[in-house]
Protein backbone atom coordinates (compact mmCIF):
# COMPACT_ATOMS: atom_id res chain seq x y z
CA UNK A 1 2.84 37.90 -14.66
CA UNK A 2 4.14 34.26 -15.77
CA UNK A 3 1.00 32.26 -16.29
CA UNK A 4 1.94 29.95 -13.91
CA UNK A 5 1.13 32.00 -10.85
CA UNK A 6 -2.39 31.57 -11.18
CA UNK A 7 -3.19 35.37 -11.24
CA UNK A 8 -4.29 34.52 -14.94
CA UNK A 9 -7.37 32.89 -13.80
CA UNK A 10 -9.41 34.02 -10.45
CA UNK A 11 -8.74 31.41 -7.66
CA UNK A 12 -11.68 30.01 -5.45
CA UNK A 13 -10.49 29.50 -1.85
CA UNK A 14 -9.55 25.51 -1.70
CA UNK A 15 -11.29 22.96 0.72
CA UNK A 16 -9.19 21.05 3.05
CA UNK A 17 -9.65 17.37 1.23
CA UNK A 18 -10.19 14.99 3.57
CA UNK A 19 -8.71 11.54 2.51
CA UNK A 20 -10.57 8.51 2.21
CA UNK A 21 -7.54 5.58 3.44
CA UNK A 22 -5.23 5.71 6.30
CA UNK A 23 -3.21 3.45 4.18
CA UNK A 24 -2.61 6.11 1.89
CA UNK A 25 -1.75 8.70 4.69
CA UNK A 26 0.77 6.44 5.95
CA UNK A 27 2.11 5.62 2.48
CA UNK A 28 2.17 9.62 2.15
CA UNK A 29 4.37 9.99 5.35
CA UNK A 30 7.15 7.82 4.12
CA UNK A 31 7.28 9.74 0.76
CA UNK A 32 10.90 11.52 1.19
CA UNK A 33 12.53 8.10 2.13
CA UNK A 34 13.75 5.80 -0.26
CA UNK A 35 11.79 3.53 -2.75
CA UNK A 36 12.25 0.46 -1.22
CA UNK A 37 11.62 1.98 2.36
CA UNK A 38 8.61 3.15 0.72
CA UNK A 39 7.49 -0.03 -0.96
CA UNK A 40 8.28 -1.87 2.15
CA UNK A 41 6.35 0.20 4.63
CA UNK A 42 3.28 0.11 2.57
CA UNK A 43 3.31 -3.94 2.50
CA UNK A 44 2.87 -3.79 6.09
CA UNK A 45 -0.38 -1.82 6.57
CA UNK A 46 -3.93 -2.58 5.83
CA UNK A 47 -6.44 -5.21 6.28
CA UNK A 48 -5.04 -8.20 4.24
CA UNK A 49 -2.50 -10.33 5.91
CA UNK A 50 1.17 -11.36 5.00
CA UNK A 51 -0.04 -14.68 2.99
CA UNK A 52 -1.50 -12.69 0.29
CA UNK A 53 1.61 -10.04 0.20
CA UNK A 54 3.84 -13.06 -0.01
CA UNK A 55 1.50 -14.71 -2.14
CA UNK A 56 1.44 -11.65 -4.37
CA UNK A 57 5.63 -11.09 -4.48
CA UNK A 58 6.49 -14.52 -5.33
CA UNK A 59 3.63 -14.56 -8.45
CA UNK A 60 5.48 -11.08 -9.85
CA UNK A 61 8.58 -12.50 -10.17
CA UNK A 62 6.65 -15.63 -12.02
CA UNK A 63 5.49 -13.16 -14.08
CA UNK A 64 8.00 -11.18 -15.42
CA UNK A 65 9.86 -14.48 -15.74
CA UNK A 66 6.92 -15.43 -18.51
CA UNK A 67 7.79 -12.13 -20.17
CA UNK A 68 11.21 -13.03 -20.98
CA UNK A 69 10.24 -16.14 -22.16
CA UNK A 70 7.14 -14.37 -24.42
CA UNK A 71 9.68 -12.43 -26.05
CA UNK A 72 11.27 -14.71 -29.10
CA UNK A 73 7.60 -15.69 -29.37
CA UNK A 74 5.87 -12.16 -29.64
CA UNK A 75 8.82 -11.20 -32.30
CA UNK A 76 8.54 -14.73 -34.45
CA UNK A 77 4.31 -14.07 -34.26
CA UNK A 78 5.63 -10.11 -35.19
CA UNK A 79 6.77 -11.30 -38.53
CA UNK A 80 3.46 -12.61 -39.78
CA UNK A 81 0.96 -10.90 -38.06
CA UNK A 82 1.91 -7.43 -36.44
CA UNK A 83 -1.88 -6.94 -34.72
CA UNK A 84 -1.75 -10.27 -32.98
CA UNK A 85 1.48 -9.85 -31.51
CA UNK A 86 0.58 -6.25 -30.15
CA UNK A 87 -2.21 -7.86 -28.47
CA UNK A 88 0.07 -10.55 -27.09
CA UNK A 89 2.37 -8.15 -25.61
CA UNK A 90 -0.40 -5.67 -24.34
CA UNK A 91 -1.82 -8.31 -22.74
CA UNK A 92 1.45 -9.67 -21.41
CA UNK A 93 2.45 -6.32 -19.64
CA UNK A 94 -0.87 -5.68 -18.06
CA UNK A 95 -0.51 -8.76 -15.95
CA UNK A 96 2.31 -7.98 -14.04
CA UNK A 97 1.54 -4.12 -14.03
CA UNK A 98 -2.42 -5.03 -12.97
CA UNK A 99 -0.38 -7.76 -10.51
CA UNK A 100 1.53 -4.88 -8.84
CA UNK A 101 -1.42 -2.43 -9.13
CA UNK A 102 -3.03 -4.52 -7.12
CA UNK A 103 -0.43 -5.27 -4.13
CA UNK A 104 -0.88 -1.23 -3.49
CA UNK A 105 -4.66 -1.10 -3.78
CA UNK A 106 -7.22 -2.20 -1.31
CA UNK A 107 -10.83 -3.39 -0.52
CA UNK A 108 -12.50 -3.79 -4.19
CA UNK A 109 -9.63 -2.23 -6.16
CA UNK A 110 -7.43 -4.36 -5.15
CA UNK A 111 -9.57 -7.53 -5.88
CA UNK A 112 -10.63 -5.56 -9.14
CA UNK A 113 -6.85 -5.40 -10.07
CA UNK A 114 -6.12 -8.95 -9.74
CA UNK A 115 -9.29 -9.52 -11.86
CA UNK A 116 -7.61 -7.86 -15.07
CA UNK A 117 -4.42 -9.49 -14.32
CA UNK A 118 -6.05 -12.54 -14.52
CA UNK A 119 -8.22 -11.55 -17.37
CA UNK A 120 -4.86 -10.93 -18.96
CA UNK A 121 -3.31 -13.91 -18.50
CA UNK A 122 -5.89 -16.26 -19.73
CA UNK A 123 -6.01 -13.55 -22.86
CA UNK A 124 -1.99 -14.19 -23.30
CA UNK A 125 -2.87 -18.42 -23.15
CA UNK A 126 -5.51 -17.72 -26.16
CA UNK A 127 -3.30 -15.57 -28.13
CA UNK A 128 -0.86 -18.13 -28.18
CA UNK A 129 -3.58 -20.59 -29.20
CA UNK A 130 -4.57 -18.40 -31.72
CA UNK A 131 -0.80 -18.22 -32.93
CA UNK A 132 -0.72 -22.13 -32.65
CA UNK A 133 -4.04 -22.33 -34.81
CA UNK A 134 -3.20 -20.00 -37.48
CA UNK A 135 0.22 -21.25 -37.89
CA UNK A 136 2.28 -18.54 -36.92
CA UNK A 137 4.94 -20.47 -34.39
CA UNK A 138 5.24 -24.19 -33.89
CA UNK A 139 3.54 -25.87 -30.48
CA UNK A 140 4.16 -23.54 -27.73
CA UNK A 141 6.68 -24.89 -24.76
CA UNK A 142 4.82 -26.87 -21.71
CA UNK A 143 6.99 -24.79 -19.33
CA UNK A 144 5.24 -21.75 -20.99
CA UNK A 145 1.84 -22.63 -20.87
CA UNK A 146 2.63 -24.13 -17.31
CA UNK A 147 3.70 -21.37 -15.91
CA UNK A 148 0.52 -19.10 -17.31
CA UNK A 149 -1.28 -21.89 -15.77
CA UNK A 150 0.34 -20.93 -12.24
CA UNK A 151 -0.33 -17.27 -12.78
CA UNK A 152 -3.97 -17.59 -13.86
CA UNK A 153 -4.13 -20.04 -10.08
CA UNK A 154 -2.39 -17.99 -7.66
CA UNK A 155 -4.45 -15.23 -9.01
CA UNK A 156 -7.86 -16.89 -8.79
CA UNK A 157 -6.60 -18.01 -5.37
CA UNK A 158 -5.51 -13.77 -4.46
CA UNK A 159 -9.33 -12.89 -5.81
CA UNK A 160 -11.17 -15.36 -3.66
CA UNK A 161 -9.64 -14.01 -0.84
């Protein structure tokens, strides 16, 4: 018998689970269609209202935009100190993946999401202080720092919500 089949262990009979968010049922329903239909569908359901999805899309693109631009910077703070720049990208990623995250949460979890991503974002401004400090890369571009500025906002803004 492959052990697969579950005749290798004795099965209890399994309880109907009973889910917790409509949201999720819906989300669920759409699941054969195509991503996008998918990720498009689920925007439009639940209690928050189309400022903060809006509000949310345009910030991810900000986002991954300061990636790009962390890049040269994360590899130049690489060459002289390989634990600072693992933080610096760690906490890099986690904003637009908490970002996202977020966007398909609800209630507290969603508001907990944005939280981290803006936990991570003012963590990204102090390891490039840090960087700046210690002497690792010169001053830091404005439009940088700027734009983690915006990010760190329009999240505050998404929490207070």
């Amino acid at each position: 018998m492959p052990a697969c089949s579950g005749g290798a262990r004795p099965s209890r009979p399994r309880r109907p689970r009973a889910s917790r968010s409509g949201r999720l049922r819906a989300v669920r329903g759409f699941a054969s269609q195509p991503c996008t239909t998918l990720r498009a569908r689920a925007w439009d359901r639940g209690p928050r209202s189309g400022k903060e999805v809006a509000m949310a899309l345009k910030i991810y693109s900000v986002t991954i935009e300061m990636l790009r631009r962390l890049r040269p910077v994360i590899e130049k703070i690489g060459g002289k100190d390989a634990n600072l720049a693992d933080q610096l990208r760690r906490a890099a990623t986690s904003v637009p993946l908490n970002l996202h995250e977020g966007a398909y949460s609800q209630g507290r979890n969603e508001r907990a999401r944005w939280h981290t991503a803006m936990g991570s974002a003012a963590e990204v401004r102090a390891c490039l202080d840090v960087a700046e400090a210690l002497g690792y890369v010169e001053a830091v571009d404005h439009g940088l720092r700027d734009s983690l500025d915006h990010i760190i906002a329009t999240l505050y803004r998404l929490t207070q919500r």
